[in-house]
Structures are given as structure tokens and as C-alpha cells.
C-alpha atoms as a PDB file:
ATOM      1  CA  UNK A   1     -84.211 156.078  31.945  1.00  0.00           C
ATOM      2  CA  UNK A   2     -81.823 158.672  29.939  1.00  0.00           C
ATOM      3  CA  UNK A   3     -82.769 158.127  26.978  1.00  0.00           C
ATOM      4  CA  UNK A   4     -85.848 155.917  26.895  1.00  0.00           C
ATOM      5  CA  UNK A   5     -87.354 158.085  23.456  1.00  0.00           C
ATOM      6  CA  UNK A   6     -84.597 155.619  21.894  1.00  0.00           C
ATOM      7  CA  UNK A   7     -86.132 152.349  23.265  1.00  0.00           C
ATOM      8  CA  UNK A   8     -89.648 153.721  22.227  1.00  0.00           C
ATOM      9  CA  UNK A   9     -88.707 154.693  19.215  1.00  0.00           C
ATOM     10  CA  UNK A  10     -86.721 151.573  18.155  1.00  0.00           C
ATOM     11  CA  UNK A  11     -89.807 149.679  19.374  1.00  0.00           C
ATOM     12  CA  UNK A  12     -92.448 151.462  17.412  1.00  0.00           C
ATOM     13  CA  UNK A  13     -90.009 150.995  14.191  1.00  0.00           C
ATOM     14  CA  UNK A  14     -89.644 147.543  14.516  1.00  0.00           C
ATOM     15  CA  UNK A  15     -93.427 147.184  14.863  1.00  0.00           C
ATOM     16  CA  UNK A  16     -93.512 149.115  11.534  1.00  0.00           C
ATOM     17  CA  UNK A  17     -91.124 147.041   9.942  1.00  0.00           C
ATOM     18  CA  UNK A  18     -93.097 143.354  11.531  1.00  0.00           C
ATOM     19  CA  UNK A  19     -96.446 144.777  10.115  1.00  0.00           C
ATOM     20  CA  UNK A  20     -95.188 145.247   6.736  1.00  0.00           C
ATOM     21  CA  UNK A  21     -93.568 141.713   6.391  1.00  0.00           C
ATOM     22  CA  UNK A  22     -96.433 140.211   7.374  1.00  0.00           C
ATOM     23  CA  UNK A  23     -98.668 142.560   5.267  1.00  0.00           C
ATOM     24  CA  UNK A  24     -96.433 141.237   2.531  1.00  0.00           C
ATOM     25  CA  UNK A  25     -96.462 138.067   3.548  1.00  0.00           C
ATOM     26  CA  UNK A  26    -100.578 137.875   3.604  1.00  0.00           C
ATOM     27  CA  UNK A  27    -100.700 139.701  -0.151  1.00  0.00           C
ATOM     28  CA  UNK A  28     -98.152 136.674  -1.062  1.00  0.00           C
ATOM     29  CA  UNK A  29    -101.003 133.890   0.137  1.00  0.00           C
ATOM     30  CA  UNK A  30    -103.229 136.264  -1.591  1.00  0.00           C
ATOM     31  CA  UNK A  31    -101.573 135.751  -4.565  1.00  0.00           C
ATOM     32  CA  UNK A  32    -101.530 131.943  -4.377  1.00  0.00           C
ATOM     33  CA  UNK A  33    -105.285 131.833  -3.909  1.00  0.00           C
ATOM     34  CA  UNK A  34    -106.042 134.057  -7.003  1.00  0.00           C
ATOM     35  CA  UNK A  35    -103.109 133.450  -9.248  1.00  0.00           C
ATOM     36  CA  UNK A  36    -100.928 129.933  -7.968  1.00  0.00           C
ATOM     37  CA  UNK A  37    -101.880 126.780  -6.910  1.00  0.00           C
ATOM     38  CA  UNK A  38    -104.496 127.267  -4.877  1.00  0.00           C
ATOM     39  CA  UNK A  39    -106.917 129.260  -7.195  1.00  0.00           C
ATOM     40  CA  UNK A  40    -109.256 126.150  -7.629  1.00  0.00           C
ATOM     41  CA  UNK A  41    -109.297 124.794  -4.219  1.00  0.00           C
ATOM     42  CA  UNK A  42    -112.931 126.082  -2.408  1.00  0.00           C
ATOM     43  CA  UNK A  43    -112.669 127.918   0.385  1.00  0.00           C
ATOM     44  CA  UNK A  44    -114.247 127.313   3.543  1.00  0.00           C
ATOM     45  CA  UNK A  45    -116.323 130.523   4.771  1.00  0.00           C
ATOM     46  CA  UNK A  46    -114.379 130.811   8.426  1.00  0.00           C
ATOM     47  CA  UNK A  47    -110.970 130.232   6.858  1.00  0.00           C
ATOM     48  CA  UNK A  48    -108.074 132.139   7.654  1.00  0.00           C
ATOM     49  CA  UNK A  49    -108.280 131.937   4.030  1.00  0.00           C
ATOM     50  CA  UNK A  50    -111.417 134.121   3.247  1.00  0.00           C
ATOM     51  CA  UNK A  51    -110.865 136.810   5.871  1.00  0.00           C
ATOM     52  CA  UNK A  52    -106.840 137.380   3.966  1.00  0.00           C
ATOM     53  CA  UNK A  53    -108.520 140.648   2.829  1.00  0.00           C
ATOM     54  CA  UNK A  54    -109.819 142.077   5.460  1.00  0.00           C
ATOM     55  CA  UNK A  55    -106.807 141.148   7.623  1.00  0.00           C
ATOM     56  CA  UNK A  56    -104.470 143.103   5.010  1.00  0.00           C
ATOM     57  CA  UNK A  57    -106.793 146.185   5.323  1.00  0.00           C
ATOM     58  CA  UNK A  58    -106.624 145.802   9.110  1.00  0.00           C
ATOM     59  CA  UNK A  59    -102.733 145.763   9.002  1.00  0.00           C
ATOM     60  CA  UNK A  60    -102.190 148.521   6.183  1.00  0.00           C
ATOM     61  CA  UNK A  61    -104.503 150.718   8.841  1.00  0.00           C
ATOM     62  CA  UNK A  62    -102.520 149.805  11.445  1.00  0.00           C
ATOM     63  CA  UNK A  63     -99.102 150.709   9.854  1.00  0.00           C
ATOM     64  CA  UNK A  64    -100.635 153.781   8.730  1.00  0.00           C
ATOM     65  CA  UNK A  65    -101.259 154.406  12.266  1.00  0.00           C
ATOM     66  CA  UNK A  66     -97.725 153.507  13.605  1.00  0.00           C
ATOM     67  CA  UNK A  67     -95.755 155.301  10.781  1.00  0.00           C
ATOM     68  CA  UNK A  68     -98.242 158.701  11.957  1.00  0.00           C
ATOM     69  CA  UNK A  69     -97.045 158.307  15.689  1.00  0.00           C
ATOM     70  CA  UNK A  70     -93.753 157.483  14.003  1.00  0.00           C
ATOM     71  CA  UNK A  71     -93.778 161.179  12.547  1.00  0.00           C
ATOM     72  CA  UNK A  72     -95.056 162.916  16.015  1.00  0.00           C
ATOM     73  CA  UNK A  73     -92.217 161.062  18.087  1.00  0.00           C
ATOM     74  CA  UNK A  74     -89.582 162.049  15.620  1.00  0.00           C
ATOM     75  CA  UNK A  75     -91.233 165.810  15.862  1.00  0.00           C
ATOM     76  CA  UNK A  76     -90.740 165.334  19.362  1.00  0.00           C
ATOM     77  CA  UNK A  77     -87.118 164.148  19.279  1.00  0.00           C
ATOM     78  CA  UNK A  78     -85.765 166.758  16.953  1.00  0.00           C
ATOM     79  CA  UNK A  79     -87.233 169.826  20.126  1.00  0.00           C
ATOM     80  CA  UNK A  80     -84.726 167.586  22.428  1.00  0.00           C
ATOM     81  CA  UNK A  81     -81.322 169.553  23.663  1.00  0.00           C
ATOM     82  CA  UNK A  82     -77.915 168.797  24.016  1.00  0.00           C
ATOM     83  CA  UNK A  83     -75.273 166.779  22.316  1.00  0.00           C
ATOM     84  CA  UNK A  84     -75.774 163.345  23.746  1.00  0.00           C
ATOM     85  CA  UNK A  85     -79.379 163.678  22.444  1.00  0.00           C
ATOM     86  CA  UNK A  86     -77.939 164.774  18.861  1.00  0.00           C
ATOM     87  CA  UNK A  87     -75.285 162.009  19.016  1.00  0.00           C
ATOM     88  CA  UNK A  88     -78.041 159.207  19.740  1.00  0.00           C
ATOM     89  CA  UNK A  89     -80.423 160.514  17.390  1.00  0.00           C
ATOM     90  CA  UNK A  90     -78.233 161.118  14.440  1.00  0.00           C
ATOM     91  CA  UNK A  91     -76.564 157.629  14.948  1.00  0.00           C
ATOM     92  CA  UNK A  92     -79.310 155.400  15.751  1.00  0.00           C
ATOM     93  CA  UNK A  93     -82.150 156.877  14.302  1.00  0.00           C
ATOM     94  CA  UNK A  94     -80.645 158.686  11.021  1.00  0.00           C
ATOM     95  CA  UNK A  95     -78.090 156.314  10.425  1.00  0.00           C
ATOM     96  CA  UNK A  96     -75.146 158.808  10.348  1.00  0.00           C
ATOM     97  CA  UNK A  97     -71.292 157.380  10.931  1.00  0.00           C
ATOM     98  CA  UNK A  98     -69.569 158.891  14.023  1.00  0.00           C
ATOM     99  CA  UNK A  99     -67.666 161.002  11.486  1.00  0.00           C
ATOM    100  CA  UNK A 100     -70.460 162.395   9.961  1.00  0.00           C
ATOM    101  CA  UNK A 101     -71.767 163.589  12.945  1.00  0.00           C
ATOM    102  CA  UNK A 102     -68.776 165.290  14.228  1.00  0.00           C
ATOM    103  CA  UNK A 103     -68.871 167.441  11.075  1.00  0.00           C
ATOM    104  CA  UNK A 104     -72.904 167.709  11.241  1.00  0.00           C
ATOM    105  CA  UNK A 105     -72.373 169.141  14.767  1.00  0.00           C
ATOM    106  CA  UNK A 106     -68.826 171.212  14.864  1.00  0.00           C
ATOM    107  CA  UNK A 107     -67.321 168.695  17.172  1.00  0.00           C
ATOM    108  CA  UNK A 108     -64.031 167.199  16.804  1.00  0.00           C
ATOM    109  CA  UNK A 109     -64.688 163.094  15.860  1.00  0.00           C
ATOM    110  CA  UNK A 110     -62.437 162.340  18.490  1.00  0.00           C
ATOM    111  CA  UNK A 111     -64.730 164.032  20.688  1.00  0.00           C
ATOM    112  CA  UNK A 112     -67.736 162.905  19.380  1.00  0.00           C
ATOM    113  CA  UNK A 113     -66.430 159.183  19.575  1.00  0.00           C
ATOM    114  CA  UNK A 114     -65.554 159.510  23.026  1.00  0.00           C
ATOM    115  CA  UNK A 115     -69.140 160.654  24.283  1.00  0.00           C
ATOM    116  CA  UNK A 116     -71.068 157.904  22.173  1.00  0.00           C
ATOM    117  CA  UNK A 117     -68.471 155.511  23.664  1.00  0.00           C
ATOM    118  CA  UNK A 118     -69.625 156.918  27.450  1.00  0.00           C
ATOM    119  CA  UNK A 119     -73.151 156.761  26.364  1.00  0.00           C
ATOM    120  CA  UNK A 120     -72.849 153.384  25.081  1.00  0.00           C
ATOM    121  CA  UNK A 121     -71.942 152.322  28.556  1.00  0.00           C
ATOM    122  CA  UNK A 122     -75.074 153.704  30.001  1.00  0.00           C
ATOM    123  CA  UNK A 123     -77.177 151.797  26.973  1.00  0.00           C
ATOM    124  CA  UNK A 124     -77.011 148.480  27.390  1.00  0.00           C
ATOM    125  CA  UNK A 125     -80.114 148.208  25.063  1.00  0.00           C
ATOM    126  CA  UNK A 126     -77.682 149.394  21.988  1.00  0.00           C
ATOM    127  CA  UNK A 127     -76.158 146.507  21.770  1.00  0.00           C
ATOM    128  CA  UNK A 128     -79.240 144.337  21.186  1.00  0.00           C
ATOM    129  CA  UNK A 129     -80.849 146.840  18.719  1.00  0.00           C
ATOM    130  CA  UNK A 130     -77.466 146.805  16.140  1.00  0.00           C
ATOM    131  CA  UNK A 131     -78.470 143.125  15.669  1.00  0.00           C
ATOM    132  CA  UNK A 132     -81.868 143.600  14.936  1.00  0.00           C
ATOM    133  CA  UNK A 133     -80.795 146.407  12.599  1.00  0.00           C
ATOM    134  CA  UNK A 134     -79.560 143.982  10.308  1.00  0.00           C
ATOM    135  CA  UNK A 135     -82.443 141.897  10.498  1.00  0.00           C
ATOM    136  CA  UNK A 136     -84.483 144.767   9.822  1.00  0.00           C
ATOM    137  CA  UNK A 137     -82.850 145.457   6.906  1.00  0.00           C
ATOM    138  CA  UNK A 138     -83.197 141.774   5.306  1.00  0.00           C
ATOM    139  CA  UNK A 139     -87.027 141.987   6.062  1.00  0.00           C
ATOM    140  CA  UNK A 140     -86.938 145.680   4.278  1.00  0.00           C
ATOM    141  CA  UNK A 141     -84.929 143.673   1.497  1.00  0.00           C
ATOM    142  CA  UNK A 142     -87.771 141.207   1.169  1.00  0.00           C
ATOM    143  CA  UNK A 143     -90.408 143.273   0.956  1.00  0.00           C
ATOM    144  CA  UNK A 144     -88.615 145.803  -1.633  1.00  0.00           C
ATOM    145  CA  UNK A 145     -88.316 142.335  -3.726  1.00  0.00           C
ATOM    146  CA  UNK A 146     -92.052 141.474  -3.555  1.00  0.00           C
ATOM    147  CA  UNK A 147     -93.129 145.179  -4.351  1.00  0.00           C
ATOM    148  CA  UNK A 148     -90.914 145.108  -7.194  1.00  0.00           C
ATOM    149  CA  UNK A 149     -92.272 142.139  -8.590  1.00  0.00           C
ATOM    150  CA  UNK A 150     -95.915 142.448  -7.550  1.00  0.00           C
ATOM    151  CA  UNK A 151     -97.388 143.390 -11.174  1.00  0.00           C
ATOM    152  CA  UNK A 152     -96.484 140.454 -12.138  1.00  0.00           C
ATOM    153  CA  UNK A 153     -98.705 137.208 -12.415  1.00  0.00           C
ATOM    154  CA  UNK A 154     -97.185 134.141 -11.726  1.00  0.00           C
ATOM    155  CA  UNK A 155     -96.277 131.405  -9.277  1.00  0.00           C
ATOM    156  CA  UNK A 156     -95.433 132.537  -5.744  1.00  0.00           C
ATOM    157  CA  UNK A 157     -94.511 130.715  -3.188  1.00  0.00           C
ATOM    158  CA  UNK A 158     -94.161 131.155   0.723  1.00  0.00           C
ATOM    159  CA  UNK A 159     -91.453 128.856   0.674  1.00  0.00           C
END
């Protein structure tokens, strides 16, 4: 496949991006069993409950992991050749309008829309990763709100 350092790439962010929600999702039950409504129920020593710690450790090493193969694969991507590769990388993985890219590159936008548009037909994968995209960005949105509100002590709920 062309360009199948796209698909890998898209898959190892959206790992990245799963991990954390549920990392933040795990340091929310957290909170309920030290802070909320759960703080004086007793908790049973093979609970899902007991091991929460451990199980956050486990995921913040394993997004540590991901985001370090993360680095290497972009490293990798930014030695690749050619125009199409540029186009595709500076779209889909730096976020960069068609526009911008033209004047990143020295191409006209014209130009520049007209190859992403023949690529596009080649990439029938494209189309379903600009939908997750957005739901990427609403789980990103959630876990911005929960880091910004993490020092403080109060009532959380899952819900």
C-alpha cells in the first residue's frame, strides 16, 4: 500500500488518544473512591476497584511507550521524498489547510489541490479517519477539562 505510514500512524495516534481517555477515565473512579461517594464503601481485595492504581501506572507506561514510537515514526516520515508524501503528511498529520501547504511547499494551491484530490482517490481510508478526527478531538476536549480541574476536591462523577 502507497502510503500505509499514514494508516500506521493514524492507528498508533488513536491508540494514544484511547489510552489517555481511559487513563482519565480510571483517575476519575479514583477520585470517587478517595474524594466522592464512594470513599466509605470497603473494598473488596480482587476488585477492579483496588487494582485502579496499578492499572493507571500500567496505562501511563504504556502511553509513554506509544507517544516514544510516536516520535521514531514521525522521524521516519519527515526522511520520506516527494510531494505526495509532503502533501499527506502536512495535511493529515500536521493539520495544515491545502493553502497552507501550497505556500509551505512553492506549489501553486491549485496544484496542490489537484494532487491531494488524486491521492484521495487512491485512499479510501481518508475518508474514515476525518470522522474520527473529530471524535478525537472531543476525547482531547475531555481530558483537557479533567486536567484542568484535577486540583480540585470535589464530587466527580462518571456520568
Amino acid at each position: 500500500m502507497r502510503f500505509q505510514w499514514l494508516k500506521d500512524y493514524q492507528e498508533l495516534d488513536e491508540q494514544i488518544v484511547y489510552l489517555k481517555w481511559n487513563l482519565n477515565k480510571s483517575r476519575l473512579e479514583r477520585n470517587r473512591w478517595v474524594y466522592g461517594d464512594l470513599q466509605n464503601v470497603r473494598l473488596e481485595k480482587n476488585s477492579r476497584a483496588s487494582s485502579l492504581e496499578e492499572n493507571m501506572a500500567r496505562i501511563e507506561q504504556e502511553i509513554e511507550l506509544l507517544e516514544e514510537q510516536r516520535t521514531e515514526m514521525l522521524a521516519i516520515i519527515n526522511s520520506f521524498a516527494g510531494i505526495d508524501n509532503e502533501i499527506i503528511k502536512k495535511k493529515y498529520i500536521d493539520g495544515c489547510s491545502l493553502d497552507v501547504i501550497a505556500e509551505e511547499i512553492g506549489y501553486s494551491a491549485s496544484y496542490v489541490r489537484q494532487r491531494h484530490a488524486e491521492i484521495r482517490k487512491t485512499l479510501d481510508f481518508l475518508d474514515q479517519y476525518e470522522e474520527k478526527m473529530q471524535d478525537k478531538q472531543n476525547k482531547l476536549i475531555e481530558i483537557d477539562d479533567y486536567n484542568r480541574n484535577a486540583s480540585e476536591v470535589r464530587q466527580i462523577s462518571l456520568f
